[in-house]
C-alpha atoms as a PDB file:
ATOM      1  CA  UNK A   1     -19.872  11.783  22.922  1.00  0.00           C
ATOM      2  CA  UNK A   2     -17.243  11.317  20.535  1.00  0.00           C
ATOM      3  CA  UNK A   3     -13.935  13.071  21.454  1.00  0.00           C
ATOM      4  CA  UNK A   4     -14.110  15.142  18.617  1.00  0.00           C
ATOM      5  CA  UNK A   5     -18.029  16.360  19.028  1.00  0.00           C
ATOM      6  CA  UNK A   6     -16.866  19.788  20.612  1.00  0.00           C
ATOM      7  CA  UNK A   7     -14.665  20.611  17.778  1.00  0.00           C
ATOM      8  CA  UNK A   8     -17.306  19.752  15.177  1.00  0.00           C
ATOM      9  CA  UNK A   9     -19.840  22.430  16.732  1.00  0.00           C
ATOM     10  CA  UNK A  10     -17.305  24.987  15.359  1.00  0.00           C
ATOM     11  CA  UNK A  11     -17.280  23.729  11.927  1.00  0.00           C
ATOM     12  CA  UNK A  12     -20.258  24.122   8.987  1.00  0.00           C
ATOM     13  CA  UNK A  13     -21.193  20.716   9.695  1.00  0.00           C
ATOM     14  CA  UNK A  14     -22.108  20.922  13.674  1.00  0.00           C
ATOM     15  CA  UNK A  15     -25.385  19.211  12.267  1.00  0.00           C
ATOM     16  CA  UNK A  16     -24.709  16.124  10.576  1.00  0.00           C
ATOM     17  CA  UNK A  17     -25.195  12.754  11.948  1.00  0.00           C
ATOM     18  CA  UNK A  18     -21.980  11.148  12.871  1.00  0.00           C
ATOM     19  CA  UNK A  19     -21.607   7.009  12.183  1.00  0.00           C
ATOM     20  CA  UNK A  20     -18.405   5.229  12.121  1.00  0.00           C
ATOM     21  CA  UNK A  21     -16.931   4.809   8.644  1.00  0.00           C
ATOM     22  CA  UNK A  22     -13.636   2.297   9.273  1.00  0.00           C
ATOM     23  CA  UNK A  23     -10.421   1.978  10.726  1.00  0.00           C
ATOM     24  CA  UNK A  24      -7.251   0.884   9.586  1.00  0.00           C
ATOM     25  CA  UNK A  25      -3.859  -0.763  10.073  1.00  0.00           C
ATOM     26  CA  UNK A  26      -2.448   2.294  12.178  1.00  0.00           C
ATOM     27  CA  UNK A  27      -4.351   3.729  15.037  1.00  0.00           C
ATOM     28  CA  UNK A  28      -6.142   6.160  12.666  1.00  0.00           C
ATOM     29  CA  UNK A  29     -10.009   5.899  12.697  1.00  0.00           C
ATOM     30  CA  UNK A  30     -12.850   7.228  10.184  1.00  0.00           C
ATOM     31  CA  UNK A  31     -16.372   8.540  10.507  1.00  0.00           C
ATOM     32  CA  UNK A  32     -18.690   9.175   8.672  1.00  0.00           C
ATOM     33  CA  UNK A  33     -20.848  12.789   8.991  1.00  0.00           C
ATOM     34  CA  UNK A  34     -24.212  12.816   7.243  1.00  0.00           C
ATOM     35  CA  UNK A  35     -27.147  15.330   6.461  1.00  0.00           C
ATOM     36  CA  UNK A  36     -29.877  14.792   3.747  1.00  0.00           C
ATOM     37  CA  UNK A  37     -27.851  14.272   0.843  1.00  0.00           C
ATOM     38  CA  UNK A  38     -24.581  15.105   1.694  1.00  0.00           C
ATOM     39  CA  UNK A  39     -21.589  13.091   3.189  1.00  0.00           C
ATOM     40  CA  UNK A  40     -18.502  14.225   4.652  1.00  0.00           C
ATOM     41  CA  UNK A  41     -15.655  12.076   6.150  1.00  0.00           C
ATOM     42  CA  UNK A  42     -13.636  12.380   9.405  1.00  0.00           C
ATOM     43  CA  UNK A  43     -10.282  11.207  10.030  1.00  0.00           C
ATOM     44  CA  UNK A  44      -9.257  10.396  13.729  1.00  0.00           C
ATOM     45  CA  UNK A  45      -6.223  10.766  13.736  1.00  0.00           C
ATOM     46  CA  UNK A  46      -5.706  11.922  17.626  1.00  0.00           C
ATOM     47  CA  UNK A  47      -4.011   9.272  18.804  1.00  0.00           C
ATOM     48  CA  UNK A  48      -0.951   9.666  15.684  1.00  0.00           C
ATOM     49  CA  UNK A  49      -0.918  13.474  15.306  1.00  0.00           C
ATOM     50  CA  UNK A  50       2.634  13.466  13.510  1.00  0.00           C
ATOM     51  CA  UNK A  51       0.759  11.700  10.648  1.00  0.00           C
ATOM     52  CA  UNK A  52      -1.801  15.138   9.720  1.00  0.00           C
ATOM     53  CA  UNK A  53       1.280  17.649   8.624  1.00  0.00           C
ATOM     54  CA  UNK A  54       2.728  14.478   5.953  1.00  0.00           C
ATOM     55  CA  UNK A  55      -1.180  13.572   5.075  1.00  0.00           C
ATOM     56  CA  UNK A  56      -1.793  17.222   4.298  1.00  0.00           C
ATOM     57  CA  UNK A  57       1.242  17.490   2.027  1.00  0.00           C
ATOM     58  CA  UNK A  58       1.188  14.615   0.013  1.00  0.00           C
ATOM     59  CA  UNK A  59      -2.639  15.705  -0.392  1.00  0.00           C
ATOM     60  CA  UNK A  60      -1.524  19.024  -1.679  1.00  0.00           C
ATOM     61  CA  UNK A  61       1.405  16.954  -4.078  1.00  0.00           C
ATOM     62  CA  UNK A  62      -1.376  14.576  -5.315  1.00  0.00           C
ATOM     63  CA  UNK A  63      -3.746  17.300  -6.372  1.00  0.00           C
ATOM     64  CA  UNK A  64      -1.680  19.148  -8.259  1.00  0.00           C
ATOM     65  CA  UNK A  65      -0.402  16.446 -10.227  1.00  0.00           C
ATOM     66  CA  UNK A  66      -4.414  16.167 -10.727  1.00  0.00           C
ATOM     67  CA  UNK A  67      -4.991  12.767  -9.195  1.00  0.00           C
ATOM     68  CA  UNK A  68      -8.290  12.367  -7.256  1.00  0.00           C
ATOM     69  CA  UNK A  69      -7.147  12.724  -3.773  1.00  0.00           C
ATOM     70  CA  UNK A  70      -9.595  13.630  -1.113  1.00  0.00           C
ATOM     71  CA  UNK A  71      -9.981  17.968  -0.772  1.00  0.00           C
ATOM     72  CA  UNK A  72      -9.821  18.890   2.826  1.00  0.00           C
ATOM     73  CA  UNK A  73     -12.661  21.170   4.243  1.00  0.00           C
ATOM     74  CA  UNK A  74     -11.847  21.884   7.577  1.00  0.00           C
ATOM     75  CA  UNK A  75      -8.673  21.400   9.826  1.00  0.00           C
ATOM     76  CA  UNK A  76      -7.551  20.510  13.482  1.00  0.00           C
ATOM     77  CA  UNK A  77      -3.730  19.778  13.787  1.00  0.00           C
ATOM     78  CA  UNK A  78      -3.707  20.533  17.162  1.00  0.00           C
ATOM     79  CA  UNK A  79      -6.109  17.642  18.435  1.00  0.00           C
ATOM     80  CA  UNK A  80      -5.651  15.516  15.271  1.00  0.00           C
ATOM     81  CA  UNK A  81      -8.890  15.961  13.118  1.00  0.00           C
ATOM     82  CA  UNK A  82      -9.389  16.764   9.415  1.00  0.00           C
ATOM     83  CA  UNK A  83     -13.288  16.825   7.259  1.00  0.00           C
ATOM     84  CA  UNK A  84     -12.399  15.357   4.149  1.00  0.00           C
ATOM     85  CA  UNK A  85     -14.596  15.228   0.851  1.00  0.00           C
ATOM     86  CA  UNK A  86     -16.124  11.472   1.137  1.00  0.00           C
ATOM     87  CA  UNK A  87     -15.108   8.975  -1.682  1.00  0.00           C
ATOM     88  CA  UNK A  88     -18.077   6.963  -0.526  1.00  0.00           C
ATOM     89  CA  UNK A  89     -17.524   3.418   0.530  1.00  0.00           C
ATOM     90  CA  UNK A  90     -17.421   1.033  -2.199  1.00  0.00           C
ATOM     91  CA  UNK A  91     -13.552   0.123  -2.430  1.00  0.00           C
ATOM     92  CA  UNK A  92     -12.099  -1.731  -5.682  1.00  0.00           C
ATOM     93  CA  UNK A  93     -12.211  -5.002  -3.512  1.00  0.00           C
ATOM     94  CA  UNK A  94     -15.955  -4.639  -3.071  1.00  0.00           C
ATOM     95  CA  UNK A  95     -16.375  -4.950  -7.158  1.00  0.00           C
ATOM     96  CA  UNK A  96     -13.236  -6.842  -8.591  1.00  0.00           C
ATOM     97  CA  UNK A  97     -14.088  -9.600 -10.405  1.00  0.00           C
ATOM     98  CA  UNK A  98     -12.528 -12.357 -13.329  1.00  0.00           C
ATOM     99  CA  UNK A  99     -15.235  -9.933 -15.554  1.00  0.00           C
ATOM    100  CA  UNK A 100     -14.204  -6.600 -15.121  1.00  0.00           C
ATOM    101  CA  UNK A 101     -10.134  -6.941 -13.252  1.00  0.00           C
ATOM    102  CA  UNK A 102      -8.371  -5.827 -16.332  1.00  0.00           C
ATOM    103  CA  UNK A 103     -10.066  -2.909 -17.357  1.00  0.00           C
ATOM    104  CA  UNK A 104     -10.550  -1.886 -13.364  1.00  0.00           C
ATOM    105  CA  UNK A 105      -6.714  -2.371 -13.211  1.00  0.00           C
ATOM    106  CA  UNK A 106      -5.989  -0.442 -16.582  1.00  0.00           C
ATOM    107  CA  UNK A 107      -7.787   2.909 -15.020  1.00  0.00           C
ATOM    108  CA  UNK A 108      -5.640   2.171 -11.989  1.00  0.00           C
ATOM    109  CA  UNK A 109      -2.480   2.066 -13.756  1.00  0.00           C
ATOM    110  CA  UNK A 110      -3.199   5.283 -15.312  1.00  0.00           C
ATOM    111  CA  UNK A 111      -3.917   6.747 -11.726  1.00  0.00           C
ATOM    112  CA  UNK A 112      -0.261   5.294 -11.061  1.00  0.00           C
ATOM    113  CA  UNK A 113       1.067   7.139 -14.166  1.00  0.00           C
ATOM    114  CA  UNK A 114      -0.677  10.583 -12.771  1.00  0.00           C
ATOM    115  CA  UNK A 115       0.606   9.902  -9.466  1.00  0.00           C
ATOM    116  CA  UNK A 116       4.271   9.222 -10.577  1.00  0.00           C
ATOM    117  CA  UNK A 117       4.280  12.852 -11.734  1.00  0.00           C
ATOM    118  CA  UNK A 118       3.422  14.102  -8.503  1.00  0.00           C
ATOM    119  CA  UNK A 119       6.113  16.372  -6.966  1.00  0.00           C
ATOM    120  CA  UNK A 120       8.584  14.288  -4.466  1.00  0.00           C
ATOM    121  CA  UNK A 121      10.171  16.778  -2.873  1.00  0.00           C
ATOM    122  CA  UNK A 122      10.397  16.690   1.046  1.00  0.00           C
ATOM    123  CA  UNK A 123       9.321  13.500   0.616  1.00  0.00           C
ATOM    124  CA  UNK A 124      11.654  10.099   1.918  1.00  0.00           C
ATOM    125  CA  UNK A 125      13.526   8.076  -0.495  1.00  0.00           C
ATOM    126  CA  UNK A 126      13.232   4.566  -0.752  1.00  0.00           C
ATOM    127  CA  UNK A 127      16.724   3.829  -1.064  1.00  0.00           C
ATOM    128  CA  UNK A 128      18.823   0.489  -0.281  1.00  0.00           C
ATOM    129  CA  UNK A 129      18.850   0.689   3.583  1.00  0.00           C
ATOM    130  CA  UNK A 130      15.248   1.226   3.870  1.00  0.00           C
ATOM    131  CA  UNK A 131      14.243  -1.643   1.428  1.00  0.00           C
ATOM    132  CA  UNK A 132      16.339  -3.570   4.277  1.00  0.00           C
ATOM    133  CA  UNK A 133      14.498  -2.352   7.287  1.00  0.00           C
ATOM    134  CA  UNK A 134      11.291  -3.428   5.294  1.00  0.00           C
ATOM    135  CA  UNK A 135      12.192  -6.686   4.697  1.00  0.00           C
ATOM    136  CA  UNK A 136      13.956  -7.404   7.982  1.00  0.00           C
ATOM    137  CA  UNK A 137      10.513  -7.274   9.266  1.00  0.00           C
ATOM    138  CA  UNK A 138      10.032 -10.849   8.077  1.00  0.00           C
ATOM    139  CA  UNK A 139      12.499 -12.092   9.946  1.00  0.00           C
ATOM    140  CA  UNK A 140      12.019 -10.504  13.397  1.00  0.00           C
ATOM    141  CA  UNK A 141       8.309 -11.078  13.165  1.00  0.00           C
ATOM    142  CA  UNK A 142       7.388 -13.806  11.214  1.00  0.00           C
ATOM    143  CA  UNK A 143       9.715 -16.068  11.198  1.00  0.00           C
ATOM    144  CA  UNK A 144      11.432 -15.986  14.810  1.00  0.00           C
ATOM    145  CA  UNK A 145       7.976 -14.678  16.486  1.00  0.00           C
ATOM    146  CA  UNK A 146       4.919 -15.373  14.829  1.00  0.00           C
ATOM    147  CA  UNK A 147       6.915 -18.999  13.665  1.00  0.00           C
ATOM    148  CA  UNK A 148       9.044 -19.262  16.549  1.00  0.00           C
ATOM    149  CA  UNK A 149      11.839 -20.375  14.818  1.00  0.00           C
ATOM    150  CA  UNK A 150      15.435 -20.445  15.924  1.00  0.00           C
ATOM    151  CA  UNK A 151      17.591 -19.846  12.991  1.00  0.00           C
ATOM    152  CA  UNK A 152      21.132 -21.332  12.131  1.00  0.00           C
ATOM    153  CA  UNK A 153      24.009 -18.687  11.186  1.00  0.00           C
ATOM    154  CA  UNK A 154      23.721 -20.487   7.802  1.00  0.00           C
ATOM    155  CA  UNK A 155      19.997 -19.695   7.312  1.00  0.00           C
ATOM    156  CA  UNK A 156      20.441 -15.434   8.573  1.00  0.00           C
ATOM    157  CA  UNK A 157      23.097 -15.486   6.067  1.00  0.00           C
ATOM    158  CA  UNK A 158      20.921 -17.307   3.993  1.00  0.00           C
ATOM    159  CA  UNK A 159      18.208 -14.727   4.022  1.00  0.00           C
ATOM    160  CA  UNK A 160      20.514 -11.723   4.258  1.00  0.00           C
ATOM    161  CA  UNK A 161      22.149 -12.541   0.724  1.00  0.00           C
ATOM    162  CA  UNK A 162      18.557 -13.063  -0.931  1.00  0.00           C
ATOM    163  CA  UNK A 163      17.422  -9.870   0.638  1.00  0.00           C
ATOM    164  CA  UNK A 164      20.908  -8.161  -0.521  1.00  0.00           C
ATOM    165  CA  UNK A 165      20.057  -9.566  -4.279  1.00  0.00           C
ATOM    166  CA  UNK A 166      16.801  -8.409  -4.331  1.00  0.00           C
ATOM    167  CA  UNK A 167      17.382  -5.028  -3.424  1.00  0.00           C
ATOM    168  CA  UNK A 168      19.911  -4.272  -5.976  1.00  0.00           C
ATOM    169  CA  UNK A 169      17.288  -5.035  -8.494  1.00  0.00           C
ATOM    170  CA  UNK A 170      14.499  -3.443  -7.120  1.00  0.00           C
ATOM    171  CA  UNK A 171      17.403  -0.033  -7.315  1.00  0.00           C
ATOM    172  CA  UNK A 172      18.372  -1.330 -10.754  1.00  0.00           C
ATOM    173  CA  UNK A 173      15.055   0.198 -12.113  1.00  0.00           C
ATOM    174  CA  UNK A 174      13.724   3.781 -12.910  1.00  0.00           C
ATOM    175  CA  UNK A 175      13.822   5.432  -9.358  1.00  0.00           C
ATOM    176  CA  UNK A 176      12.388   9.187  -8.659  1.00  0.00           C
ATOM    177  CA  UNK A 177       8.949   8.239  -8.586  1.00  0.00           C
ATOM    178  CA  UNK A 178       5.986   9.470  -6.011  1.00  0.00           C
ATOM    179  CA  UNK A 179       5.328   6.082  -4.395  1.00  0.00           C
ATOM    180  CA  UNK A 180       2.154   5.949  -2.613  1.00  0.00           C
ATOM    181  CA  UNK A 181       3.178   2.604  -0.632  1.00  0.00           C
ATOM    182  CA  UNK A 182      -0.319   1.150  -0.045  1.00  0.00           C
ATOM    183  CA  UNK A 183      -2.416   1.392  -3.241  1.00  0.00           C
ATOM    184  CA  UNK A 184      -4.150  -1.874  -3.141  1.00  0.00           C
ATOM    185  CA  UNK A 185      -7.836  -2.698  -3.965  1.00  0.00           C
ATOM    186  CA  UNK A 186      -8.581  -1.304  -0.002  1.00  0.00           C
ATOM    187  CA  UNK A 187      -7.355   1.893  -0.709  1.00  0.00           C
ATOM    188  CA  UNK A 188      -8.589   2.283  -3.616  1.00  0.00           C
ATOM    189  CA  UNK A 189     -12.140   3.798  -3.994  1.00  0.00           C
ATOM    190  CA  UNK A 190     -14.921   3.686  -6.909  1.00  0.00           C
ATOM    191  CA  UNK A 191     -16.803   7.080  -6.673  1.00  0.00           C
ATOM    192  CA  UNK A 192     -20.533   7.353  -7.055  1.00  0.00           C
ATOM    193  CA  UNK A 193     -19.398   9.285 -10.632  1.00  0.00           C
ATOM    194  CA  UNK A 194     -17.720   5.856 -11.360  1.00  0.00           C
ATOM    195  CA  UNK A 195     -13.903   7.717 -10.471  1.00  0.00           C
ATOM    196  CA  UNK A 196     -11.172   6.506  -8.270  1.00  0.00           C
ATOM    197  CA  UNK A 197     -10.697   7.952  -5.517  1.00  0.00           C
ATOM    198  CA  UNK A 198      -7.057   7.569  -3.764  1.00  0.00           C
ATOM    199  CA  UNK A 199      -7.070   7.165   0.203  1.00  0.00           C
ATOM    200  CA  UNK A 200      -4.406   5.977   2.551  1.00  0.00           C
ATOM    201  CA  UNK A 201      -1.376   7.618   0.861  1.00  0.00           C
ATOM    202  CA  UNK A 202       0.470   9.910   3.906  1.00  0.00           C
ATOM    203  CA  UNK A 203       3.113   7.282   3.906  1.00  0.00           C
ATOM    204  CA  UNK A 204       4.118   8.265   0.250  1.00  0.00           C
ATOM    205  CA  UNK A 205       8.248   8.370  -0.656  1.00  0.00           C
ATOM    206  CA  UNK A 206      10.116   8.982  -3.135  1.00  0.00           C
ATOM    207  CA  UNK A 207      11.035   5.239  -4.830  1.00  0.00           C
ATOM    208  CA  UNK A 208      10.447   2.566  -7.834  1.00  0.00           C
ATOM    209  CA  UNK A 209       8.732   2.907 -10.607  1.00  0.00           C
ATOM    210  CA  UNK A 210       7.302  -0.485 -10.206  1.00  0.00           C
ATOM    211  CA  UNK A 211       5.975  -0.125  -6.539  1.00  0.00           C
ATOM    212  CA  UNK A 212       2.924   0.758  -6.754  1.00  0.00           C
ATOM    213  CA  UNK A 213       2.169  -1.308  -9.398  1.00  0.00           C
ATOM    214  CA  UNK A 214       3.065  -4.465  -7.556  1.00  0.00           C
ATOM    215  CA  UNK A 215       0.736  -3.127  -4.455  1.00  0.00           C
ATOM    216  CA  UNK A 216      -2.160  -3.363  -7.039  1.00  0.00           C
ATOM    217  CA  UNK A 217      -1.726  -6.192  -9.040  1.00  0.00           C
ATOM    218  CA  UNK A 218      -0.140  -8.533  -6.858  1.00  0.00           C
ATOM    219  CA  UNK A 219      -2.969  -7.257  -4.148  1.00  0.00           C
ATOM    220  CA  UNK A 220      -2.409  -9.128  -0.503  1.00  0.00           C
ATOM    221  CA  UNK A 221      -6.204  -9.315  -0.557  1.00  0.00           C
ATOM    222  CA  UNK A 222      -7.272 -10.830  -4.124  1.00  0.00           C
ATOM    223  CA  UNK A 223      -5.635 -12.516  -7.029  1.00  0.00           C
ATOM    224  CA  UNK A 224      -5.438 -13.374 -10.337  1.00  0.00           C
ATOM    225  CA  UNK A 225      -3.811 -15.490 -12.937  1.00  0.00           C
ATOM    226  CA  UNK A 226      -0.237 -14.727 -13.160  1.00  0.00           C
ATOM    227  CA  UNK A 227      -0.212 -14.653 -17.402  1.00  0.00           C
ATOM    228  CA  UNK A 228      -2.608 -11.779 -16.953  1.00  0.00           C
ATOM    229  CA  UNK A 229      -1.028  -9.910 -14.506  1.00  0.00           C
ATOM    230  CA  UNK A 230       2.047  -9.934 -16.477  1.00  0.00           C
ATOM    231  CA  UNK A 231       0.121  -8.609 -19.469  1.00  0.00           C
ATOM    232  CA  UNK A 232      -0.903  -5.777 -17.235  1.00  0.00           C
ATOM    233  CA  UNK A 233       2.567  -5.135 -16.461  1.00  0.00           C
ATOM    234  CA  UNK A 234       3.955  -4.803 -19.934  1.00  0.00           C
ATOM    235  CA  UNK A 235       1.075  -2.542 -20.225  1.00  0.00           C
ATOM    236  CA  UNK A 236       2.146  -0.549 -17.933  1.00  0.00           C
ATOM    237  CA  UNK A 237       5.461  -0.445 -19.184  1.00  0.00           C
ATOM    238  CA  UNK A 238       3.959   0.962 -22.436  1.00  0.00           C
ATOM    239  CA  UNK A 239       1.736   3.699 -20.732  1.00  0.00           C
ATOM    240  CA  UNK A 240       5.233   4.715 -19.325  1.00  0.00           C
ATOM    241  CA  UNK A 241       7.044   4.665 -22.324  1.00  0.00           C
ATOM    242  CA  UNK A 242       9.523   2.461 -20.803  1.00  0.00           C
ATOM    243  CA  UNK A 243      12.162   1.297 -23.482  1.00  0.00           C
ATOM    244  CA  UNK A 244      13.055  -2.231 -21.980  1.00  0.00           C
ATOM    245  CA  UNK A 245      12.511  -5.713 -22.880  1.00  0.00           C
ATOM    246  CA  UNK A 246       9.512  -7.752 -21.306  1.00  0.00           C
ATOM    247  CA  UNK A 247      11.792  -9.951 -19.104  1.00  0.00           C
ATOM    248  CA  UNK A 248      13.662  -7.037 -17.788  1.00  0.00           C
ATOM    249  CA  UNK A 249      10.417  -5.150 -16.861  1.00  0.00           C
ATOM    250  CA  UNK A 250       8.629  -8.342 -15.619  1.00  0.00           C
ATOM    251  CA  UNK A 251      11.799  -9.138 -13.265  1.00  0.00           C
ATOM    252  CA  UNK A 252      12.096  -5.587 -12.134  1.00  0.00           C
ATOM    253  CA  UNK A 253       7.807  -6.296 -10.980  1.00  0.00           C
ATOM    254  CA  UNK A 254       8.704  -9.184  -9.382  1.00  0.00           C
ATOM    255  CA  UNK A 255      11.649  -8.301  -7.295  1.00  0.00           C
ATOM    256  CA  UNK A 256       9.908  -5.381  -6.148  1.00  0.00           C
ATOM    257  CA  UNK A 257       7.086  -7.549  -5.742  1.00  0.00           C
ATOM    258  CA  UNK A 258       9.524  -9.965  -3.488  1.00  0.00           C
ATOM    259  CA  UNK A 259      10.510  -6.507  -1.310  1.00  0.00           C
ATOM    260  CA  UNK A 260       6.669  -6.100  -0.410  1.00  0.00           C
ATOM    261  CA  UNK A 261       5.655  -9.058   0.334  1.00  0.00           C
ATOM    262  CA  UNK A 262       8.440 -10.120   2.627  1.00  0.00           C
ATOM    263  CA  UNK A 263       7.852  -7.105   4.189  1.00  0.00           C
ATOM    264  CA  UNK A 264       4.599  -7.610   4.008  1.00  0.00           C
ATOM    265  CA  UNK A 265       4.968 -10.814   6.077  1.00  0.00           C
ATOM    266  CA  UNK A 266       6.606  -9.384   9.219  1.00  0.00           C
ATOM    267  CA  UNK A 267       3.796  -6.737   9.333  1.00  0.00           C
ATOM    268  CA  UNK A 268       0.802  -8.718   8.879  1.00  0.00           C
ATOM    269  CA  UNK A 269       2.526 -10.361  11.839  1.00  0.00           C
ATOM    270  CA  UNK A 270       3.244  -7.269  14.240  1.00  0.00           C
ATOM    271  CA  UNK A 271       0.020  -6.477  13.581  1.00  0.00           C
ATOM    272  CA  UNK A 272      -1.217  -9.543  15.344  1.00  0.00           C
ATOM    273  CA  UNK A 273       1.185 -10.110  17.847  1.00  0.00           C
ATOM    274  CA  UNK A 274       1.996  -6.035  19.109  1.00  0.00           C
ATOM    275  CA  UNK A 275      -1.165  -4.551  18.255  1.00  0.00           C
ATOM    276  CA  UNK A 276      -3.546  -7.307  18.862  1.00  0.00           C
ATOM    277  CA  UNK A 277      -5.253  -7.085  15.250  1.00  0.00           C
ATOM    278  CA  UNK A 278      -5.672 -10.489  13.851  1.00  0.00           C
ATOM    279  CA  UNK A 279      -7.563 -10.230  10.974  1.00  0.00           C
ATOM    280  CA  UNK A 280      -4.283  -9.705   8.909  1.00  0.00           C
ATOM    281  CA  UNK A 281      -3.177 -13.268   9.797  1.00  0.00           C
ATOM    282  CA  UNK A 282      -5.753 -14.510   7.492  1.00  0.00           C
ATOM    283  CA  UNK A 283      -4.163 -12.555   4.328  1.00  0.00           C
ATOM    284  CA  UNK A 284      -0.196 -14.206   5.451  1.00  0.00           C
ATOM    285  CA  UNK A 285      -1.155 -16.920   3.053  1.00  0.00           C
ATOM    286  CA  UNK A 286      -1.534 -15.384  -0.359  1.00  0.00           C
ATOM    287  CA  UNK A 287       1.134 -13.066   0.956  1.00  0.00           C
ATOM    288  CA  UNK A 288       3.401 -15.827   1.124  1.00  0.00           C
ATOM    289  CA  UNK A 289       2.202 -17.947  -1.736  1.00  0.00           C
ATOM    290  CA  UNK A 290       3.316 -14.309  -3.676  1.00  0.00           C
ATOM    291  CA  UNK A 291       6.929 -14.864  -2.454  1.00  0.00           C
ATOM    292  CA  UNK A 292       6.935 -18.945  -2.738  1.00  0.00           C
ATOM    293  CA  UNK A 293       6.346 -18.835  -6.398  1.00  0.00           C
ATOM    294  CA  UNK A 294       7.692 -15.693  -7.522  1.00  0.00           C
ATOM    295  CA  UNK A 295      11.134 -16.444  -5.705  1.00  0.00           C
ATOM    296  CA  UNK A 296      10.819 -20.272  -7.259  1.00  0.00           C
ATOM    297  CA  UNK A 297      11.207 -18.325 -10.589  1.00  0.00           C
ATOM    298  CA  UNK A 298      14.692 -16.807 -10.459  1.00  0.00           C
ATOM    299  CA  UNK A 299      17.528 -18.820  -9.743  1.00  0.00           C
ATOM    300  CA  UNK A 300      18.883 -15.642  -6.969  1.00  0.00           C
ATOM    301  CA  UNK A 301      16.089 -16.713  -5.245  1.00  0.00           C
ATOM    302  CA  UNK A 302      15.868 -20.352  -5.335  1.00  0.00           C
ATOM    303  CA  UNK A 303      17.402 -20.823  -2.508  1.00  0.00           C
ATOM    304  CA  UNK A 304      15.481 -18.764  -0.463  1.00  0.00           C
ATOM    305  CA  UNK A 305      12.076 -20.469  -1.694  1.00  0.00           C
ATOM    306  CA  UNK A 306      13.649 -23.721  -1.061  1.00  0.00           C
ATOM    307  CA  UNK A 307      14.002 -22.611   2.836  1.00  0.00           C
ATOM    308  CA  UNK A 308      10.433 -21.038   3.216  1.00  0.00           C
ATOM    309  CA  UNK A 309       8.832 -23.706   2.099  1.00  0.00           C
ATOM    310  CA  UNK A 310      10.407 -26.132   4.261  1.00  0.00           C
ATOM    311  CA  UNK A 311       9.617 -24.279   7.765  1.00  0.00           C
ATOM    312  CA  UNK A 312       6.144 -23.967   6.716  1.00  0.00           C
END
């Protein structure tokens, strides 16, 4: 008896089969409702109710900027369920290859451009003291937990200046954007009609225009050559009619790209150590390899590279 069974006997889809679908990084869980032909997902979310009213808005803001975000069929805020229309379950990491990356990348960047024109209103803005919570994750998690390492005063002030430096870049760039947060190849979902399908986004803000971008091209969970990528970013550039030169757009990616994944790090940590989930731990390593070499690039960042590499 799933907690959720007595609900469903109210709804038009008392008969489906129920199977579990997935779970993810919160404490949200999916299921998946079946009858004949017809799918429908559920979304646990009973045990983080305060996410449904955010996930329901951004839903409605994604929509009407007429990106492929799941409709919702049937409602319970009060005990934390929602019957979604079902993407299916073949994710963009199931199917990316060296074949077929760019042009599965290229349709996602145009999903980014649809999203960016997505109403923000309501929603939080990514602005400088945020990007600092974010990426004083690494520190509290990774380095002095999951590392246990002591620092000096030298090496806090150390990372605090890098941090400081590569916020003001990341802000240095278009801002106003819908930022969906998450949209890597795991939240990202290839339709049976061949569409994307957008999932995971109730954590959207209002932030960078490069943000999302870095989230699916510089994917914690797959990679690929770096002279590509950065043909994919000036490309993106261009779908955005961005009037900047291609080192000014390509540092703006990678600073923002620096922000996530240092973040990044101090999650894929908490994950392990507070929540008990340690199938993150295996993805630290590309996540770090992301900041090694892309903060080896820039002489503001030198420094820090220098220290990472050493406590490794």
């Amino acid at each position: 008896m799933y907690k959720f069974s007595k609900w469903l006997q109210t709804t038009a889809f008392k008969n489906h089969s129920v199977a579990v679908a997935s779970a993810d990084a919160s404490f949200r869980k999916y299921y998946r409702l079946t009858e004949e032909n017809e799918t429908i997902l559920l979304m646990d979310s009973s045990l983080e109710k305060h996410s449904l009213a955010p996930f329901l808005d951004v839903t409605r803001k994604l929509l009407d900027a007429g990106v492929n975000a799941p409709l919702v069929l049937e409602q319970n805020l009060e005990e934390g369920f929602l019957l979604l229309k079902d993407f299916g379950n073949v994710h963009y990491l199931n199917v990316l290859n060296d074949e077929n990356y760019k042009t599965l990348y290229s349709d996602a960047m145009d999903t980014i451009v649809s999203m960016q024109k997505a109403e923000v209103s309501g929603l939080p803005l990514y602005d400088k003291k945020f990007l600092h919570v974010e990426m004083d994750l690494m520190q509290d998690w990774y380095l002095e937990k999951l590392l246990s390492l002591t620092l000096t005063q030298a090496q806090k002030e150390l990372i605090q200046t890098s941090l400081d430096t590569i916020s003001n870049v990341v802000l240095e760039q278009p801002q106003g954007v819908f930022v969906h947060r998450d949209f890597h190849s795991r939240n990202i979902m290839l339709t049976p009609q061949s569409e994307i399908g957008v999932i995971d986004y109730q954590d959207a803000m209002n932030g960078a225009i490069t943000y999302d971008l870095v989230s699916l091209l510089k994917d914690c969970y797959i990679e690929f050559p770096r002279e590509e990528i950065e043909t994919l970013v000036l490309e993106f550039r261009d779908k955005k009619g961005i009037q900047v030169e291609d080192a000014t757009f390509i540092k703006w990616f990678d600073f923002m790209g620096l922000q996530r994944h240092i973040k990044v790090l101090g999650i894929f940590s908490r994950l392990f150590l507070r929540d008990g989930k340690d199938g993150y731990l295996k993805d630290i390593p590309l996540t770090l390899k992301y900041v090694l070499d892309t903060a080896s690039r820039y002489d503001e960042t030198k420094e820090l590279a220098k220290f990472l590499k050493e406590i490794q």
